[in-house]
Every structure is written in C-alpha cells, then in structure tokens.
Protein backbone atom coordinates (compact mmCIF):
# COMPACT_ATOMS: atom_id res chain seq x y z
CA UNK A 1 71.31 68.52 246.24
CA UNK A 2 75.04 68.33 244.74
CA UNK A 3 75.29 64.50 245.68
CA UNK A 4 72.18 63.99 243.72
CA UNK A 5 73.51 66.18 240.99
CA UNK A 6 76.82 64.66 240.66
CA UNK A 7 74.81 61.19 240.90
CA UNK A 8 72.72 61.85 237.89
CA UNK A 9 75.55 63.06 235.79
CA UNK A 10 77.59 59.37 236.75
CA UNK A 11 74.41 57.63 235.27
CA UNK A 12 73.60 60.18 232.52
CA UNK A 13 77.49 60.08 231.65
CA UNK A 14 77.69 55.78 231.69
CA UNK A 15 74.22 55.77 230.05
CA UNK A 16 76.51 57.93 226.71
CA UNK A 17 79.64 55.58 226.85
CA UNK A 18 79.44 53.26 223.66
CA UNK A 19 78.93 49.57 224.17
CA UNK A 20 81.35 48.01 221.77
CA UNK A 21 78.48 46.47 219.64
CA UNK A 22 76.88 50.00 219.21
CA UNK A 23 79.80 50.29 217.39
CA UNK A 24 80.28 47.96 215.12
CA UNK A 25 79.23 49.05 211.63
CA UNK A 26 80.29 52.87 212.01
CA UNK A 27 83.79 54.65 211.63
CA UNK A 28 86.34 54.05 213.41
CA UNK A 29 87.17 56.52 216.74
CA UNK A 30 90.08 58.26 215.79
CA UNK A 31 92.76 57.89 219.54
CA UNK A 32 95.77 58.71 219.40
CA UNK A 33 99.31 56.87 221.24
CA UNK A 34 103.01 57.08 221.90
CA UNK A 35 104.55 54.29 219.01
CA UNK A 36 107.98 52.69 220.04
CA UNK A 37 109.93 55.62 218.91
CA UNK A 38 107.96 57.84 221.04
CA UNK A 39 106.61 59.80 218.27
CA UNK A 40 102.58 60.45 218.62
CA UNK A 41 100.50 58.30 216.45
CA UNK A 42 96.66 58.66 215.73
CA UNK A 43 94.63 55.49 214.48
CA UNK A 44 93.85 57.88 211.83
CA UNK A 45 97.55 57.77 210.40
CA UNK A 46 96.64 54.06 209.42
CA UNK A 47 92.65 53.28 209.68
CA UNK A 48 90.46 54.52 206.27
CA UNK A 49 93.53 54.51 204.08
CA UNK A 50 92.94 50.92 201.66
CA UNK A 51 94.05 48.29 204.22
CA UNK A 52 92.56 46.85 206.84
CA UNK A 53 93.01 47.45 210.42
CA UNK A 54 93.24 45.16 213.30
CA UNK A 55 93.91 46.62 216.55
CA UNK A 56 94.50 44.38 219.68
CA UNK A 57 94.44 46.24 223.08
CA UNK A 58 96.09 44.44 225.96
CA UNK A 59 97.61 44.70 229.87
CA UNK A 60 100.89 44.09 230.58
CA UNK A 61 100.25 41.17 233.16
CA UNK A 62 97.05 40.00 232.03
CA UNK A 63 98.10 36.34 231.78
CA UNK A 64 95.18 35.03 229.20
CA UNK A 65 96.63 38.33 227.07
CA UNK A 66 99.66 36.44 227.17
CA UNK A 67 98.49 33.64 225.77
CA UNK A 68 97.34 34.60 222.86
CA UNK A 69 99.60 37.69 221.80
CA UNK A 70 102.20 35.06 220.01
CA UNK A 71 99.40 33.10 218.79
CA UNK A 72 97.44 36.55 217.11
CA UNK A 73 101.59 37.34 215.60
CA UNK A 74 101.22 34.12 214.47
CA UNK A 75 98.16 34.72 212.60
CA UNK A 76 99.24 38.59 211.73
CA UNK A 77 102.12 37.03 209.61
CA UNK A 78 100.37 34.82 207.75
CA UNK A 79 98.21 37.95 206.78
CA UNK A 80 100.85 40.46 207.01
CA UNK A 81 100.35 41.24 203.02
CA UNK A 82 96.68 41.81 203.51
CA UNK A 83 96.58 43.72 206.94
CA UNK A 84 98.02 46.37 209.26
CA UNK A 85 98.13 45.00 213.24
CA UNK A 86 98.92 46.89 215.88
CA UNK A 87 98.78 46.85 219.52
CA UNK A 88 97.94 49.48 222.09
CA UNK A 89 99.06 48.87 225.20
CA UNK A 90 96.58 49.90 227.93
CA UNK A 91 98.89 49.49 231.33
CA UNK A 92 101.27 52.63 232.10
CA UNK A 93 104.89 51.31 230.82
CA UNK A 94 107.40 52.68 229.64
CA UNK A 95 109.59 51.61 226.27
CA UNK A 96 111.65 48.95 228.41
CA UNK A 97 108.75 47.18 229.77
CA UNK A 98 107.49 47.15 226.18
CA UNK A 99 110.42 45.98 224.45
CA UNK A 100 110.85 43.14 227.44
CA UNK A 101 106.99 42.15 226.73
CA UNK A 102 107.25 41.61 223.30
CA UNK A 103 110.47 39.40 223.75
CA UNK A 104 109.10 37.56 226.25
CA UNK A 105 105.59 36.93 224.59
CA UNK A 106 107.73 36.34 221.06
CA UNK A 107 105.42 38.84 218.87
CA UNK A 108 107.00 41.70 216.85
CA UNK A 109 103.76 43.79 215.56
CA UNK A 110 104.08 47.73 216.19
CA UNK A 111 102.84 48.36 220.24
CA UNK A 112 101.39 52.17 221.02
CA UNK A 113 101.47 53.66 224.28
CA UNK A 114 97.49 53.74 224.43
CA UNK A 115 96.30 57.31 225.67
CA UNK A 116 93.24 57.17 228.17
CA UNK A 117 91.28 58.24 225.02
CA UNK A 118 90.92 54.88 223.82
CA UNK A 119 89.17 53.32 227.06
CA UNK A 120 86.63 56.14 227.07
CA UNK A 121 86.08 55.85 222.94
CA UNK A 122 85.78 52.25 222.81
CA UNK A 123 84.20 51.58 226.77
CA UNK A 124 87.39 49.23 227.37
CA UNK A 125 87.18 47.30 230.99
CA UNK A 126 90.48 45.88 232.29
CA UNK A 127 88.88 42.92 232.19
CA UNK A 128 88.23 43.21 228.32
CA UNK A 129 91.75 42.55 227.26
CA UNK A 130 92.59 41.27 224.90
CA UNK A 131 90.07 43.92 223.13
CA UNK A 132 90.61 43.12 219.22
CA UNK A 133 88.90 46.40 216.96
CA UNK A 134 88.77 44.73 213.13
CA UNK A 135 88.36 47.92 210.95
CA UNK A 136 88.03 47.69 207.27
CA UNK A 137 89.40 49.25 204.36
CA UNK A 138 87.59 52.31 204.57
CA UNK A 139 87.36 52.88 208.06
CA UNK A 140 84.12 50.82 209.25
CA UNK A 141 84.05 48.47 212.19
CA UNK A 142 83.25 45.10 210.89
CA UNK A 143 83.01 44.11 214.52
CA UNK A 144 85.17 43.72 217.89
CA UNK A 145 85.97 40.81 220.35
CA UNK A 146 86.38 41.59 224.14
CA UNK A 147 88.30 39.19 226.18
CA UNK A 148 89.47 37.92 222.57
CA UNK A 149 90.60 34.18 223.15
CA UNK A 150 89.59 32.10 220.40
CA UNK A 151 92.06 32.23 217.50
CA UNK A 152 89.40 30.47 215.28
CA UNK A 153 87.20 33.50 215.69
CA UNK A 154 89.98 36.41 215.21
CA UNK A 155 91.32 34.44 212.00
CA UNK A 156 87.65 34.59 210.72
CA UNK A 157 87.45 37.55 211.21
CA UNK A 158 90.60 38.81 209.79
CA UNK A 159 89.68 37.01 206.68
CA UNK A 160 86.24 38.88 206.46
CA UNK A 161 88.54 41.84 206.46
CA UNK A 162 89.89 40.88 203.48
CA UNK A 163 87.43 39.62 201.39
C-alpha cells in the first residue's frame, strides 16, 4: 500500500511540474542564487523592473553550452543598452570554477550560483542547457529555448524583447 502511495504521488507530483511552454506568457518565477560576490540574489531584484530580462542557464562541462556562451556575450553586447543577461549556473561550483569558465569561454555577463529552486520552477533537464528564459519589461515570459543553439533564434528573440 505505501509503494503504491508513494507511486501515485511521483506521477501526481511530475503531472504539477510546469512544461516550459505552459509558461510562456505568465510572470516570471521568482528563484533566487549566490552572484559572484556571494551575496544572495533573487530574479526578482532585476525581472519586472523596465528592462528586459534574458536569463541563460547552463552546466559547467556541457560542451554545446560552450559553444555558444561567447557567441550569446557576443550578442548580449550588442544589446547591452537594451537588456539585462545573466547566467545561472546549474552545476555545483564554486567562485574559482566560475571565474576559470568565464575566461575560458571569453564571456563576461553576471553568473549566479543557481539554487535547486530554479530546476523545479522552470522543469530544467540537464540535458536542457543551454535553457535561455526571455522575460519582458514587466515581468512576462515572451517565451524560452531549451537546448538553446541557434543564435539566429536567441537574437530574434532578444529583439522581440525590445520592441
């Protein structure tokens, strides 16, 4: 009886996580993070405040992550005016590993220490990274990318952002 039990809550409990396109179109999940200081940070300190959001999770060792990291700096500076871009990393590091990441993968936007919050509020997979939230002014998702790869797609929708 407690196997079954404990069964249906697994199903009831997976059957309540949010696909990322049931949320696309509502407010933002505030999660909060450790910044590069080490100070605690809540999306909320940034997202629904006048400028749009775009927030990249990623895996340290995830090499396709790799790949496009310096590409999406690349594209965050050319917006940099118009948009606030952040990264929360997923894996378990500490501020070493971080600061050797983003030298290595040349990009210099703000990384968070992501709490386990985030992979429960927005139903991140390992597999999913990069996993690119694009938030608007005011706090809405205008829509997310899992396994983010084409830079065509995440400049369009940067510049839908910012229309």
């Amino acid at each position: 009886m407690k196997k079954v039990f404990i069964g249906l809550m697994l199903v009831v409990v997976s059957a309540l996580a949010a696909m990322p396109e049931d949320l696309i179109g509502k407010k933002f999940i505030d999660v909060y993070g450790k910044d590069e200081k080490g100070k605690i940070v809540k999306l909320s300190d940034v997202a629904g405040k006048g400028k749009p959001i775009v927030v990249v999770y990623w895996a340290i060792g995830d090499v396709d992550t790799y790949k496009v990291l310096p590409e999406i700096n690349r594209i965050g500076k050319k917006y940099k005016d118009k948009i606030i871009l952040i990264a929360p990393l997923l894996s378990v590091s500490n501020d070493k590993e971080v600061k050797e990441a983003k030298k290595l993968l040349h990009f210099d936007f703000p990384v968070w220490l992501a709490g386990s919050d985030s992979i429960k509020a927005y139903s991140i997979e390992k597999v999913d990274v990069p996993y690119i939230l694009f938030i608007d002014k005011d706090g809405t998702i205008k829509n997310i990318m899992v396994t983010a790869r084409d830079l065509k797609k995440i400049e369009e929708n940067i510049k839908n952002l910012i229309k």
